[in-house]
Protein backbone atom coordinates (compact mmCIF):
# COMPACT_ATOMS: atom_id res chain seq x y z
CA UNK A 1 -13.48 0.52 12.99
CA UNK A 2 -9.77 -0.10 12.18
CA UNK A 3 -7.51 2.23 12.38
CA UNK A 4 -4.16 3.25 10.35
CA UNK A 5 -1.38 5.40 12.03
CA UNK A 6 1.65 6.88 9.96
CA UNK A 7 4.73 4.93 10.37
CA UNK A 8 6.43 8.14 10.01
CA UNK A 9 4.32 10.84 11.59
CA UNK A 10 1.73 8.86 14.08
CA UNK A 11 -1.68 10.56 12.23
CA UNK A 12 -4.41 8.44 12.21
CA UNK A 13 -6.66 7.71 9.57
CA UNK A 14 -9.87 5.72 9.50
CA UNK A 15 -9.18 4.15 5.61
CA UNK A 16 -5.95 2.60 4.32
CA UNK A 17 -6.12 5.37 1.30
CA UNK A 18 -6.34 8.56 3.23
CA UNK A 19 -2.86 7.14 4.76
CA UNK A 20 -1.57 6.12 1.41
CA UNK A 21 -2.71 9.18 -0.11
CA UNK A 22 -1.09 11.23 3.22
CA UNK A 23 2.43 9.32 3.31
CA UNK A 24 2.50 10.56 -0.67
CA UNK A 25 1.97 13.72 0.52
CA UNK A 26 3.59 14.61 3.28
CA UNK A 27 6.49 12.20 3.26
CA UNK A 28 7.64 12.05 -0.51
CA UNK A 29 11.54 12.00 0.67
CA UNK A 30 10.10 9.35 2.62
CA UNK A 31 8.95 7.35 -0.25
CA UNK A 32 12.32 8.07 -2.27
CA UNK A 33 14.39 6.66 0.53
CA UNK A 34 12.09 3.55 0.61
CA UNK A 35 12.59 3.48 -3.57
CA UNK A 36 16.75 3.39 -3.33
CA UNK A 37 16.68 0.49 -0.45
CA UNK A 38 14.38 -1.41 -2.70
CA UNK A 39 16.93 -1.12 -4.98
CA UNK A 40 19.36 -3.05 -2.65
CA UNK A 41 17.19 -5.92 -2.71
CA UNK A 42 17.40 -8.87 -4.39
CA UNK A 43 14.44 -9.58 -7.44
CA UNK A 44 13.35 -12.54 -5.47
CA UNK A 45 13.26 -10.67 -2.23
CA UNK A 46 11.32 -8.14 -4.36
CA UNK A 47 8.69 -10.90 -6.21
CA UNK A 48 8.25 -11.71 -2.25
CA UNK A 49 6.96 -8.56 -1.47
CA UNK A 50 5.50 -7.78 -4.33
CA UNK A 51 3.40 -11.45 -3.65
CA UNK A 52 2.97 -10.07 -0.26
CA UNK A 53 1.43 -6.52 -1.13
CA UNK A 54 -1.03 -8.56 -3.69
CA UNK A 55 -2.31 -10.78 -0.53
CA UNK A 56 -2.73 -7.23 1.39
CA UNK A 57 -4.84 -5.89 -1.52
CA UNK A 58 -6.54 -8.69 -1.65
CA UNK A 59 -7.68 -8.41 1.69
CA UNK A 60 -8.33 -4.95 1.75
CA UNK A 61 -11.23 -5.00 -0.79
CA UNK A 62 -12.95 -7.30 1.51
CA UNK A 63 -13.33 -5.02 4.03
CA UNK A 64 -16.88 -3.58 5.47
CA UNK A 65 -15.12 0.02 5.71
CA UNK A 66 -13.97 0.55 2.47
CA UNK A 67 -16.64 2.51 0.00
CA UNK A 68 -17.36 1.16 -4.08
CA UNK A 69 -14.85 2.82 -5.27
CA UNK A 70 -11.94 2.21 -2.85
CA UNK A 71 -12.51 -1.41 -4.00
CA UNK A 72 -12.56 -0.88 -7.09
CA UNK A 73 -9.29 1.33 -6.55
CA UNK A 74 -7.77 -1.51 -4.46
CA UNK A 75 -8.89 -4.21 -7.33
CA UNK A 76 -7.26 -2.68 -10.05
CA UNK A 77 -3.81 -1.98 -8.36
CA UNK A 78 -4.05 -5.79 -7.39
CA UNK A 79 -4.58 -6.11 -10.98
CA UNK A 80 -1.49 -4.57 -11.84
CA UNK A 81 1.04 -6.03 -8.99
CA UNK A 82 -0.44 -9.42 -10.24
CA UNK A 83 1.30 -8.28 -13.76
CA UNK A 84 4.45 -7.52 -12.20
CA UNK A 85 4.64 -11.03 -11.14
């Protein structure tokens, strides 16, 4: 089973969304750094990423470990980066 460590703290976590949901959590100053260097970037640096994180998604829901509804979960944020683009 894959595993998914904290890039700020280490924890582990057996699904992708526990650490999503633990990194909004427990490292929200963390997030609001992240927010201000995203501003710093340019908007096709950003469409790159934001391309990126859709091909992530998209491989996440195809994954054995994740339940009905983390799929689901994971298929309609894809939905919505795909709108950003």
């Amino acid at each position: 089973m894959a595993k998914y460590n904290c890039k700020y703290c280490g924890e582990v976590f057996e699904k992708p969304l526990d650490l999503a949901r633990h990194v909004r959590m427990k490292h929200k100053r963390a997030t609001t750094r992240a927010k201000k260097a995203a501003e710093k970037v340019t908007p096709a640096e950003q469409a790159n990423k934001t391309i990126e994180a859709i091909g992530i998604l998209k491989g996440l829901q195809v994954s054995p470990n994740l339940s009905a509804e983390e799929k689901k979960l994971l298929g309609d944020v894809t939905k919505t980066f795909e709108g950003l683009v």
